[in-house]
PDB file of N, CA and C in Angstrom:
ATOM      1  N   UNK A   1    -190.103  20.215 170.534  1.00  0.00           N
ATOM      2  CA  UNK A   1    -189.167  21.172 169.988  1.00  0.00           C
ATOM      3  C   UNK A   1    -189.938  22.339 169.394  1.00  0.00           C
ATOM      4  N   UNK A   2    -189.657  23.257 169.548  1.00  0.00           N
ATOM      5  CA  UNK A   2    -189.831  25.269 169.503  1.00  0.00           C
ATOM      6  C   UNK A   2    -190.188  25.126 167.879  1.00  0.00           C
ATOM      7  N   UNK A   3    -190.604  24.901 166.783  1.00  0.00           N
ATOM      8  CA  UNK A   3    -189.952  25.117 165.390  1.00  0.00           C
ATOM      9  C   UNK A   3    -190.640  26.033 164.789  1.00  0.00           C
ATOM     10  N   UNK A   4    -191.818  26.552 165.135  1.00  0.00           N
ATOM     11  CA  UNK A   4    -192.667  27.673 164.660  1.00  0.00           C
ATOM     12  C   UNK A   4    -192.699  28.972 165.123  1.00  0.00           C
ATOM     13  N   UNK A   5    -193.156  30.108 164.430  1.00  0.00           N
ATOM     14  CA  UNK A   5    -193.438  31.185 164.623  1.00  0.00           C
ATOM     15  C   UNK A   5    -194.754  31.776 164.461  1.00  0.00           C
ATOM     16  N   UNK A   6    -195.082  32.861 165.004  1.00  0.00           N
ATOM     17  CA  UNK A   6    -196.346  33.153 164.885  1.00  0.00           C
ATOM     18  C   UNK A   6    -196.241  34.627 165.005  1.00  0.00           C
ATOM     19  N   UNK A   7    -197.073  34.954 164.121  1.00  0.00           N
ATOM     20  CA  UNK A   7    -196.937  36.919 164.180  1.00  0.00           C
ATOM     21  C   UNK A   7    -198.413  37.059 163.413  1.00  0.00           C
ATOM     22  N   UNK A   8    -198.621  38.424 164.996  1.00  0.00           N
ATOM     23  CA  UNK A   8    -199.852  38.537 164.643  1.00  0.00           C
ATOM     24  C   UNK A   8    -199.503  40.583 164.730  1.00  0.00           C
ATOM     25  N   UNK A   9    -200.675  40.890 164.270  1.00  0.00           N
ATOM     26  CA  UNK A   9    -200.557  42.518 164.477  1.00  0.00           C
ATOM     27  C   UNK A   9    -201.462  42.987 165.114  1.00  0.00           C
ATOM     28  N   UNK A  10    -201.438  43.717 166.284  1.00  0.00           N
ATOM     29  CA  UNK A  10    -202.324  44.111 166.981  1.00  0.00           C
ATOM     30  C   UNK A  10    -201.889  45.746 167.580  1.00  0.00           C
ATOM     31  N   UNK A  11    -203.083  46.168 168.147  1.00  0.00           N
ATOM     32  CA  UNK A  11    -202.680  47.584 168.517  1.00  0.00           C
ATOM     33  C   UNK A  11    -201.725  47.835 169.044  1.00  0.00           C
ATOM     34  N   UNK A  12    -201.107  48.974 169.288  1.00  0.00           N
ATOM     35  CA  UNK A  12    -199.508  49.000 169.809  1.00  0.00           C
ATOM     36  C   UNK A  12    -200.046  49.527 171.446  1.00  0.00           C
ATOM     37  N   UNK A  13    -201.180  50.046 171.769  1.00  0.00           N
ATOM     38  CA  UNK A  13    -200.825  50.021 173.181  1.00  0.00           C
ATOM     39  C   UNK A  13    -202.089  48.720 174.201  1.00  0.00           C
ATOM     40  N   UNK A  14    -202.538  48.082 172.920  1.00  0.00           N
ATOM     41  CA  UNK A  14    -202.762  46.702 173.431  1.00  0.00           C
ATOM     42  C   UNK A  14    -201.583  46.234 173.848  1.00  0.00           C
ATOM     43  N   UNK A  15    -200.471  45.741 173.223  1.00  0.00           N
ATOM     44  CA  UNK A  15    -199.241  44.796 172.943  1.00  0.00           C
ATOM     45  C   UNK A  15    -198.042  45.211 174.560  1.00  0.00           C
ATOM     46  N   UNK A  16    -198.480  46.847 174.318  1.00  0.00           N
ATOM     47  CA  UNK A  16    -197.423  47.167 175.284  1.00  0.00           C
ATOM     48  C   UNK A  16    -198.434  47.095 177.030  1.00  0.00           C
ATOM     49  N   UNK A  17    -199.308  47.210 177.235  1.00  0.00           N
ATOM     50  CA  UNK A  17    -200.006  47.041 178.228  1.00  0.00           C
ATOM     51  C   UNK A  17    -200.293  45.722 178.562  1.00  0.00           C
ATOM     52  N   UNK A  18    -199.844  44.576 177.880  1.00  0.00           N
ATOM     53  CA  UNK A  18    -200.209  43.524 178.443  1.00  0.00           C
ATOM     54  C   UNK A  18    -198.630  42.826 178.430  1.00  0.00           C
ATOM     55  N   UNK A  19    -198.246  43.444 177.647  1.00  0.00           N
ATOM     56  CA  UNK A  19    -196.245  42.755 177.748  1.00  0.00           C
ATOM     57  C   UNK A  19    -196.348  43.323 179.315  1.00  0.00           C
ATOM     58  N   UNK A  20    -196.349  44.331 179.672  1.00  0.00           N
ATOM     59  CA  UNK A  20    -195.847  45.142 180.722  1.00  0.00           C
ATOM     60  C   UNK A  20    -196.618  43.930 182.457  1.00  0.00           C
ATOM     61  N   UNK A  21    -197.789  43.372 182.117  1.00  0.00           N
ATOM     62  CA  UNK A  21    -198.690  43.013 183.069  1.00  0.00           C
ATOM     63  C   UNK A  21    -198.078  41.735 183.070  1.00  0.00           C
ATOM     64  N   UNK A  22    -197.291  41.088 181.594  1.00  0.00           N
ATOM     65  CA  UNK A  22    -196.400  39.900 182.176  1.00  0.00           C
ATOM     66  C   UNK A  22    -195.187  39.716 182.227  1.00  0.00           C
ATOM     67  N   UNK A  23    -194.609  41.209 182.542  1.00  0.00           N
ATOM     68  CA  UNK A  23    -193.156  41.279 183.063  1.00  0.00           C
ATOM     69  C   UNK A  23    -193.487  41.333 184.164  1.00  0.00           C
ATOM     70  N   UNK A  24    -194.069  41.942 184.918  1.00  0.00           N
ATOM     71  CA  UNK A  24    -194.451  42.195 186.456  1.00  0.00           C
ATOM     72  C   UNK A  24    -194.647  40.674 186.927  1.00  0.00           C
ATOM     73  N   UNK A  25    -195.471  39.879 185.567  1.00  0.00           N
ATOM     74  CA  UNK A  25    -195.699  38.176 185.942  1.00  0.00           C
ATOM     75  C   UNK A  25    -194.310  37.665 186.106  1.00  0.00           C
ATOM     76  N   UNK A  26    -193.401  37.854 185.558  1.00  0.00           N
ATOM     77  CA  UNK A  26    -192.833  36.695 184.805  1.00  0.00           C
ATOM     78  C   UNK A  26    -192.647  35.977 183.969  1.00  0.00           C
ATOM     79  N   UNK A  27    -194.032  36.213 182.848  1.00  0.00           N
ATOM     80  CA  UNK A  27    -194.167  34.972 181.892  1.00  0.00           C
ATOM     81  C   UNK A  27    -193.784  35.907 180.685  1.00  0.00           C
ATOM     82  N   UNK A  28    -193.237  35.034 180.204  1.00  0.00           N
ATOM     83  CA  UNK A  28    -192.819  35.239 178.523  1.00  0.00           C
ATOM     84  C   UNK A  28    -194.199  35.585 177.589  1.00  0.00           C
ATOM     85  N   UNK A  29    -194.169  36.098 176.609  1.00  0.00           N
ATOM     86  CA  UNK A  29    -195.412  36.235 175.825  1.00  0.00           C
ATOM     87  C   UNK A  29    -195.119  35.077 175.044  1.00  0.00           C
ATOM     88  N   UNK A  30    -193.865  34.364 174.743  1.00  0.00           N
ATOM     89  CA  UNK A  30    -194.237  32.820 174.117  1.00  0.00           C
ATOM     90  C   UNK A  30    -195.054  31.868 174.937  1.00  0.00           C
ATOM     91  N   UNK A  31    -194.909  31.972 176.293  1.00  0.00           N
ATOM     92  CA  UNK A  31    -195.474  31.010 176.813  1.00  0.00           C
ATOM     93  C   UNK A  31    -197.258  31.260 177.145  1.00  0.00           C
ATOM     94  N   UNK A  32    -197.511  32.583 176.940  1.00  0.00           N
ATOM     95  CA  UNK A  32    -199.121  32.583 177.335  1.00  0.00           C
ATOM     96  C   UNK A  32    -199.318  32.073 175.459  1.00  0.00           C
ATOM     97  N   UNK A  33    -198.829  32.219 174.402  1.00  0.00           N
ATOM     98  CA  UNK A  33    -198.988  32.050 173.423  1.00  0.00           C
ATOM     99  C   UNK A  33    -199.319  30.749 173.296  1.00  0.00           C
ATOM    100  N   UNK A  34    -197.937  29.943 173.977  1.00  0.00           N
ATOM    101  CA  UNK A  34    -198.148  28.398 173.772  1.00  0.00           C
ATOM    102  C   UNK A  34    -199.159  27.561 174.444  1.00  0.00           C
ATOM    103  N   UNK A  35    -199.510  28.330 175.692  1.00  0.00           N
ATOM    104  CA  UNK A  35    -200.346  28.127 176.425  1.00  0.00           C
ATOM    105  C   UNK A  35    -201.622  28.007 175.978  1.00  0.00           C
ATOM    106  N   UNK A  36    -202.330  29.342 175.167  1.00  0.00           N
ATOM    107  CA  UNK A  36    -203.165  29.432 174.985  1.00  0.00           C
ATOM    108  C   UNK A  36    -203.671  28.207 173.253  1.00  0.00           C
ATOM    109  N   UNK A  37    -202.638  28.464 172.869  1.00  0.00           N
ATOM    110  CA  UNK A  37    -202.587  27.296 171.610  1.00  0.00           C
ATOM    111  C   UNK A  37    -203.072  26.220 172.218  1.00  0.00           C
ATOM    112  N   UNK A  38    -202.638  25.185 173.560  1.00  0.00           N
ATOM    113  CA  UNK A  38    -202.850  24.276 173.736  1.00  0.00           C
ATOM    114  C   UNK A  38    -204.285  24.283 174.641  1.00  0.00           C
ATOM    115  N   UNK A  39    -204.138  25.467 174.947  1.00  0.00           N
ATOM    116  CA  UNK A  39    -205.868  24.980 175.343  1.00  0.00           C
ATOM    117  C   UNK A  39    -206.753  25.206 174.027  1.00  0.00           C
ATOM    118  N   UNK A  40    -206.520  25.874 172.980  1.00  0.00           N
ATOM    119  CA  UNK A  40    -207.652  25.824 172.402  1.00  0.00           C
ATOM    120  C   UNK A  40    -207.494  24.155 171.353  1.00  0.00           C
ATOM    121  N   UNK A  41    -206.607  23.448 171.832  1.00  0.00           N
ATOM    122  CA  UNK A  41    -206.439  21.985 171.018  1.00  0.00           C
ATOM    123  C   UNK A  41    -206.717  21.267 172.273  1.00  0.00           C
ATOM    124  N   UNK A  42    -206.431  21.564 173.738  1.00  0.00           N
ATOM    125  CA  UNK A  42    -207.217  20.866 174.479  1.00  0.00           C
ATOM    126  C   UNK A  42    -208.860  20.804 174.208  1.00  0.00           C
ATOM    127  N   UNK A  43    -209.490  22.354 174.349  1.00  0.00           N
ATOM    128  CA  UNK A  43    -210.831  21.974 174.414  1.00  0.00           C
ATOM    129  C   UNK A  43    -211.864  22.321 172.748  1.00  0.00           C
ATOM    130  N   UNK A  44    -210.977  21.982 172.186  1.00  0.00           N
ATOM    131  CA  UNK A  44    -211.140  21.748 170.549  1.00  0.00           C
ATOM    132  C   UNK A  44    -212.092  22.864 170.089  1.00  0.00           C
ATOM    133  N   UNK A  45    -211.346  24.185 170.512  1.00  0.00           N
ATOM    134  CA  UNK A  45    -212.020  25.475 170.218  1.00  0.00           C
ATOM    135  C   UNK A  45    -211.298  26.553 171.407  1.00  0.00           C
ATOM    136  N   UNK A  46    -212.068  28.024 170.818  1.00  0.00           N
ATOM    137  CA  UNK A  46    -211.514  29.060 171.943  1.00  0.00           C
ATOM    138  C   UNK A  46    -212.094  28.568 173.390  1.00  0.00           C
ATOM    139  N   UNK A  47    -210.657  28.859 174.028  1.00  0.00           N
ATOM    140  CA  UNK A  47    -210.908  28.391 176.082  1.00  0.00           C
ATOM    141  C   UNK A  47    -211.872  29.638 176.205  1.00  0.00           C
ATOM    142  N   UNK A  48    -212.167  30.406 175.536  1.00  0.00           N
ATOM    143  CA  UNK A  48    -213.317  31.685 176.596  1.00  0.00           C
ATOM    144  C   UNK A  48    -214.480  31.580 175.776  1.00  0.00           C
ATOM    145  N   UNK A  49    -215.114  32.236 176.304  1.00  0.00           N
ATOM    146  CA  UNK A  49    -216.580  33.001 175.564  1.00  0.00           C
ATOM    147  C   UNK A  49    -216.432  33.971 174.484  1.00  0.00           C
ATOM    148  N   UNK A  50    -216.905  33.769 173.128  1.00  0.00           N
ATOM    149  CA  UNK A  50    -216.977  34.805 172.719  1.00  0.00           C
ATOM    150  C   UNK A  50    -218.314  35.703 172.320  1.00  0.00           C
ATOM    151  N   UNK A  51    -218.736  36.160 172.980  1.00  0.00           N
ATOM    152  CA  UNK A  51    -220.052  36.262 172.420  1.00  0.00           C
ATOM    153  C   UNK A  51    -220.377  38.019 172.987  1.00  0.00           C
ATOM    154  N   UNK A  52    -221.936  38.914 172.498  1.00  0.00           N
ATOM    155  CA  UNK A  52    -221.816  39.620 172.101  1.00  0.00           C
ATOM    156  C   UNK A  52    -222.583  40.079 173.606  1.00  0.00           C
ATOM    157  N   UNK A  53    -222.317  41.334 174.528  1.00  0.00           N
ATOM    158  CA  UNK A  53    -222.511  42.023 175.692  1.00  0.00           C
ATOM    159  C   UNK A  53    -224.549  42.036 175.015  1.00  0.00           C
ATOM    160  N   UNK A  54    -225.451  41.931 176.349  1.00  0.00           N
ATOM    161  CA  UNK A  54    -226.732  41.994 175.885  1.00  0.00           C
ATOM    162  C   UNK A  54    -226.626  43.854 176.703  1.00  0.00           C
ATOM    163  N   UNK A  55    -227.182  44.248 175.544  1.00  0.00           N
ATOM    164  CA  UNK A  55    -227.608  45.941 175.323  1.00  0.00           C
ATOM    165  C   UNK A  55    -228.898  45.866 176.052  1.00  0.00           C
ATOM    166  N   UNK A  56    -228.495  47.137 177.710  1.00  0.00           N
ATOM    167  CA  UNK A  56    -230.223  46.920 178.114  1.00  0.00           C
ATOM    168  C   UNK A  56    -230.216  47.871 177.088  1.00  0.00           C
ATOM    169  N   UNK A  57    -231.943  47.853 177.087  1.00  0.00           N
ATOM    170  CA  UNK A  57    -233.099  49.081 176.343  1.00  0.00           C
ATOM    171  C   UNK A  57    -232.867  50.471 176.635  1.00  0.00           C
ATOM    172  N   UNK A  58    -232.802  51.127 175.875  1.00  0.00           N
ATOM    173  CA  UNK A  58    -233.144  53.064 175.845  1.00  0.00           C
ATOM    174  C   UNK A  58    -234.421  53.012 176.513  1.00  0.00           C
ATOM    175  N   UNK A  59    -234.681  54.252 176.889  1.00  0.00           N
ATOM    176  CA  UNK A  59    -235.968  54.719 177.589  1.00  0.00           C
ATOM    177  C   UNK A  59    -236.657  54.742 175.769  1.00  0.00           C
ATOM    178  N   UNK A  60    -236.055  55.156 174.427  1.00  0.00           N
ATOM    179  CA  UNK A  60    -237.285  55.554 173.483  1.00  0.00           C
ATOM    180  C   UNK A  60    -237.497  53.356 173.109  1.00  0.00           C
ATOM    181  N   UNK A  61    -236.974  52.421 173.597  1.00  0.00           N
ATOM    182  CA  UNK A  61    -237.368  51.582 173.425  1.00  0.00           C
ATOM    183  C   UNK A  61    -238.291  50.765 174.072  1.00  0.00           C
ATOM    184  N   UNK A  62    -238.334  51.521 175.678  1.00  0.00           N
ATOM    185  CA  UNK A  62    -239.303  50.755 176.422  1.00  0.00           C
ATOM    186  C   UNK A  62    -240.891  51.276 176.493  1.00  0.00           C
ATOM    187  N   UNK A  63    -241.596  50.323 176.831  1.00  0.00           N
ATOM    188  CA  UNK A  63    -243.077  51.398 177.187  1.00  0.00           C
ATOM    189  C   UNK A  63    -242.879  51.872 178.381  1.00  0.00           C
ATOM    190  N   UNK A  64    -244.520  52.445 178.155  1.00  0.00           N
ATOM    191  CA  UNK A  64    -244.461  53.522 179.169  1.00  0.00           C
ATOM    192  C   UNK A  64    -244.370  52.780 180.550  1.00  0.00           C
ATOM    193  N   UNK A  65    -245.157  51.587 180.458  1.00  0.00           N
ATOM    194  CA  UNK A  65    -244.944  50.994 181.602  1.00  0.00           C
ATOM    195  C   UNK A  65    -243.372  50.273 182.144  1.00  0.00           C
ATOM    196  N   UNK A  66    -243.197  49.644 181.036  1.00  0.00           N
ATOM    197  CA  UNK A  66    -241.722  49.344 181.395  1.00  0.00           C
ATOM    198  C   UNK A  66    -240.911  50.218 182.106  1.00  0.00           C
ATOM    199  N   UNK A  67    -240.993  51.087 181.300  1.00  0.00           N
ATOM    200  CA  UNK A  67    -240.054  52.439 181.845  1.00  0.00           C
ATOM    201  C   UNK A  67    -240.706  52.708 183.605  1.00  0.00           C
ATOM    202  N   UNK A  68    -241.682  52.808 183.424  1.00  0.00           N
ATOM    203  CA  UNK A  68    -242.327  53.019 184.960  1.00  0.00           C
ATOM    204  C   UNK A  68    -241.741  52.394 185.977  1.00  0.00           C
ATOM    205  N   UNK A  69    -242.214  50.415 185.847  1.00  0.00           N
ATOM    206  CA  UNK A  69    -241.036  49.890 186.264  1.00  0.00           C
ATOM    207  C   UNK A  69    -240.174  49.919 186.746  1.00  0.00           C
ATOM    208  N   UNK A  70    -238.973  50.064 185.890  1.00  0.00           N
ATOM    209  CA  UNK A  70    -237.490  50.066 186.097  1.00  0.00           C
ATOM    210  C   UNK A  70    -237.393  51.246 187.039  1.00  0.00           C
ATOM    211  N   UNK A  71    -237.976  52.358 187.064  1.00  0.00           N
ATOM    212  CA  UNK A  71    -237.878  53.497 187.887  1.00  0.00           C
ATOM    213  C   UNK A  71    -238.385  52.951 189.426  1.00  0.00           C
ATOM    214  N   UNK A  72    -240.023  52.492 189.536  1.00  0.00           N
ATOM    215  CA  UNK A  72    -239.940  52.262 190.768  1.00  0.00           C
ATOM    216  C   UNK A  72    -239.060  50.998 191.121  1.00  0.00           C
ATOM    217  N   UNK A  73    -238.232  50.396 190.470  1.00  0.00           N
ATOM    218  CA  UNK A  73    -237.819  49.332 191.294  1.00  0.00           C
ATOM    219  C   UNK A  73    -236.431  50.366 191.401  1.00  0.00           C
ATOM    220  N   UNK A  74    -236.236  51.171 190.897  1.00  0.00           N
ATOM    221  CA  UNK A  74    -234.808  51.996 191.456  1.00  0.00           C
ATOM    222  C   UNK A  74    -235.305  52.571 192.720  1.00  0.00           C
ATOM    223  N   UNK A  75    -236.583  53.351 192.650  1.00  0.00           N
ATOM    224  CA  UNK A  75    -237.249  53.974 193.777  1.00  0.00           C
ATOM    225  C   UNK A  75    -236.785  53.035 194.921  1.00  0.00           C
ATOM    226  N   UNK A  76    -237.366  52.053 195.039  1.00  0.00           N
ATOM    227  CA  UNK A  76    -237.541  51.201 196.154  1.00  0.00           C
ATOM    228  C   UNK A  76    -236.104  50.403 196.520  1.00  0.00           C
ATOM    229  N   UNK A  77    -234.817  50.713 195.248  1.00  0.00           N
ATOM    230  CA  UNK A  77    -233.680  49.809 195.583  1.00  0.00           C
ATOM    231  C   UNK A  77    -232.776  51.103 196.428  1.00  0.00           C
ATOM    232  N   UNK A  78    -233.239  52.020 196.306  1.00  0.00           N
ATOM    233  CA  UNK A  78    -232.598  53.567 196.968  1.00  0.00           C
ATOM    234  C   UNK A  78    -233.312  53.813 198.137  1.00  0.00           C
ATOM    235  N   UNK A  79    -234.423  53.649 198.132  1.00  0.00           N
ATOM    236  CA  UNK A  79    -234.758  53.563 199.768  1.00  0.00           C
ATOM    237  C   UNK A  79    -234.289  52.050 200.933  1.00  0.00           C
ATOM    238  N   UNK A  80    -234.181  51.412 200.218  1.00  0.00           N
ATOM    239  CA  UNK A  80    -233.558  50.073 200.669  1.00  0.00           C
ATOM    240  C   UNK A  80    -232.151  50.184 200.595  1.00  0.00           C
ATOM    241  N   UNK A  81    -231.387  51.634 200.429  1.00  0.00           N
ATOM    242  CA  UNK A  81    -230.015  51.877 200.754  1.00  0.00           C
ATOM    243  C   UNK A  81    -229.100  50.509 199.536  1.00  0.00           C
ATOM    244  N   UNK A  82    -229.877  50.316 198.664  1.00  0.00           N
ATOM    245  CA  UNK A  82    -229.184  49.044 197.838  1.00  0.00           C
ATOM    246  C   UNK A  82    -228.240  49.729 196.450  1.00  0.00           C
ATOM    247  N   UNK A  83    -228.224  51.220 196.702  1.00  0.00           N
ATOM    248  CA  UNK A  83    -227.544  51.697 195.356  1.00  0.00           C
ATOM    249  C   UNK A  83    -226.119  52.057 195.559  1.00  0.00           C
ATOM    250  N   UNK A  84    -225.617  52.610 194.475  1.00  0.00           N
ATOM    251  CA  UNK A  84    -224.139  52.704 194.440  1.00  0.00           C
ATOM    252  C   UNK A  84    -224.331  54.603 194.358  1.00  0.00           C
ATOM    253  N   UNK A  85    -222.869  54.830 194.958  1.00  0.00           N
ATOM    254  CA  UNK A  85    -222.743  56.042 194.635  1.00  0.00           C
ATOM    255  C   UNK A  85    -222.276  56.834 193.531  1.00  0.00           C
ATOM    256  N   UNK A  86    -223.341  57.757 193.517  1.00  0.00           N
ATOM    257  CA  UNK A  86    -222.722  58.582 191.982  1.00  0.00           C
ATOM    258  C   UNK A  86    -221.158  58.704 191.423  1.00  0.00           C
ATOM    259  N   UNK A  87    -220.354  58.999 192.316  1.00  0.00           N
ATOM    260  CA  UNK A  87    -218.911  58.671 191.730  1.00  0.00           C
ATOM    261  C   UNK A  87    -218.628  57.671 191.670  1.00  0.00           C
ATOM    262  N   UNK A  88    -218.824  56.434 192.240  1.00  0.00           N
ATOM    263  CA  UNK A  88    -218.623  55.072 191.852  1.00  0.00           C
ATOM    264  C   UNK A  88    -219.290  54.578 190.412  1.00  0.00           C
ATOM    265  N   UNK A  89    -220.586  54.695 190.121  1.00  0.00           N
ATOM    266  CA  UNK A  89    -220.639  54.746 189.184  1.00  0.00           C
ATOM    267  C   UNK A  89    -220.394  55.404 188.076  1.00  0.00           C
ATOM    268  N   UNK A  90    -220.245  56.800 188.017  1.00  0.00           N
ATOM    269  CA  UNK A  90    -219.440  57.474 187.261  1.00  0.00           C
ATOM    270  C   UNK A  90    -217.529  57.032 186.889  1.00  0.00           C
ATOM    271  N   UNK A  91    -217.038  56.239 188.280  1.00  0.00           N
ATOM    272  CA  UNK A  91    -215.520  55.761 187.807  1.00  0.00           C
ATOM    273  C   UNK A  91    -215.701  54.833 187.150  1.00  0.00           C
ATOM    274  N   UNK A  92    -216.687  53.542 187.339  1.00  0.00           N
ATOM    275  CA  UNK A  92    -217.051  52.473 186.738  1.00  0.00           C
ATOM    276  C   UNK A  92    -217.088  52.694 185.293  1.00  0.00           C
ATOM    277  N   UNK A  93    -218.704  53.320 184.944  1.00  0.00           N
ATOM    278  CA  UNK A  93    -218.359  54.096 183.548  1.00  0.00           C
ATOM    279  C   UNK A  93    -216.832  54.359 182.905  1.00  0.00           C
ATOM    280  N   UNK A  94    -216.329  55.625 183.397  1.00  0.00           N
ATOM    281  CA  UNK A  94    -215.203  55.948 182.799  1.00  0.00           C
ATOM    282  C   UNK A  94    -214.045  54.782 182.884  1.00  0.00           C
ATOM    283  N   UNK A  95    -213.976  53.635 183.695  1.00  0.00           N
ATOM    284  CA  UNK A  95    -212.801  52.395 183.920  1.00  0.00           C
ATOM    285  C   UNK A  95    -211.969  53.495 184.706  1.00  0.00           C
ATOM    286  N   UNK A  96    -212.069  54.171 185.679  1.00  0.00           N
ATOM    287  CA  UNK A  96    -211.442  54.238 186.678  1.00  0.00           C
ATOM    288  C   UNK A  96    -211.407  53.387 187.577  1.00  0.00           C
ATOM    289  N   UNK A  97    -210.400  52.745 188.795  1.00  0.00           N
ATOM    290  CA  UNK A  97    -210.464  52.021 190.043  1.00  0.00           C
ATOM    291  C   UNK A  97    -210.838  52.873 190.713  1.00  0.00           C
ATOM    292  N   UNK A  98    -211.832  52.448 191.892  1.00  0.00           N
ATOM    293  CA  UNK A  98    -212.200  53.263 193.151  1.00  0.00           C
ATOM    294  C   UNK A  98    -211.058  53.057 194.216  1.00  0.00           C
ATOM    295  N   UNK A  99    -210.048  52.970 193.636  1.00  0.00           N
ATOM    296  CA  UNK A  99    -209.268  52.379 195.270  1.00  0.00           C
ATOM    297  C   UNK A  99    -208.277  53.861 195.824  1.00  0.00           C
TER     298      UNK A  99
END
């Protein structure tokens, strides 16, 4: 039986961008709620990762050689046709889709 409530406050175009992604679903926001409650009592903690993105290095943090490095292995990943294109990575950056 339903007998609780839960209210949380979060950004307003967090709330509305993800209501919107589960009307298109179908699912109720009680049920990813309840959902997610029971996995974190299934696996007796948060179901994801939380942990912190690893920051590569600035060029004023690497040496000189490092820095050298990382350049020729770009050198050699661009002659090996292994790179991405400047607007792709530039949409990436900005969270544009390439589609």
């Amino acid at each position: 039986m339903k007998d609780a409530t839960v209210s949380a406050r979060v950004e307003c175009s967090v709330k509305s961008e993800a209501e919107a992604i589960l009307q298109k679903l179908g699912v109720p926001v009680s049920v990813v709620i309840n959902s997610l409650y029971r996995q974190i009592i299934y696996r007796n903690g948060i179901p994801f990762s939380l942990t912190l993105p690893h920051e590569p290095k600035t060029m004023d943090a690497m040496s000189a050689a490092d820095l050298e490095a990382k350049l020729q292995h770009s050198y050699e990943q661009s002659l090996a046709g292994e790179g991405k294109a400047l607007d792709e990575v530039f949409d990436a950056l900005e969270g544009r889709s390439g589609g």
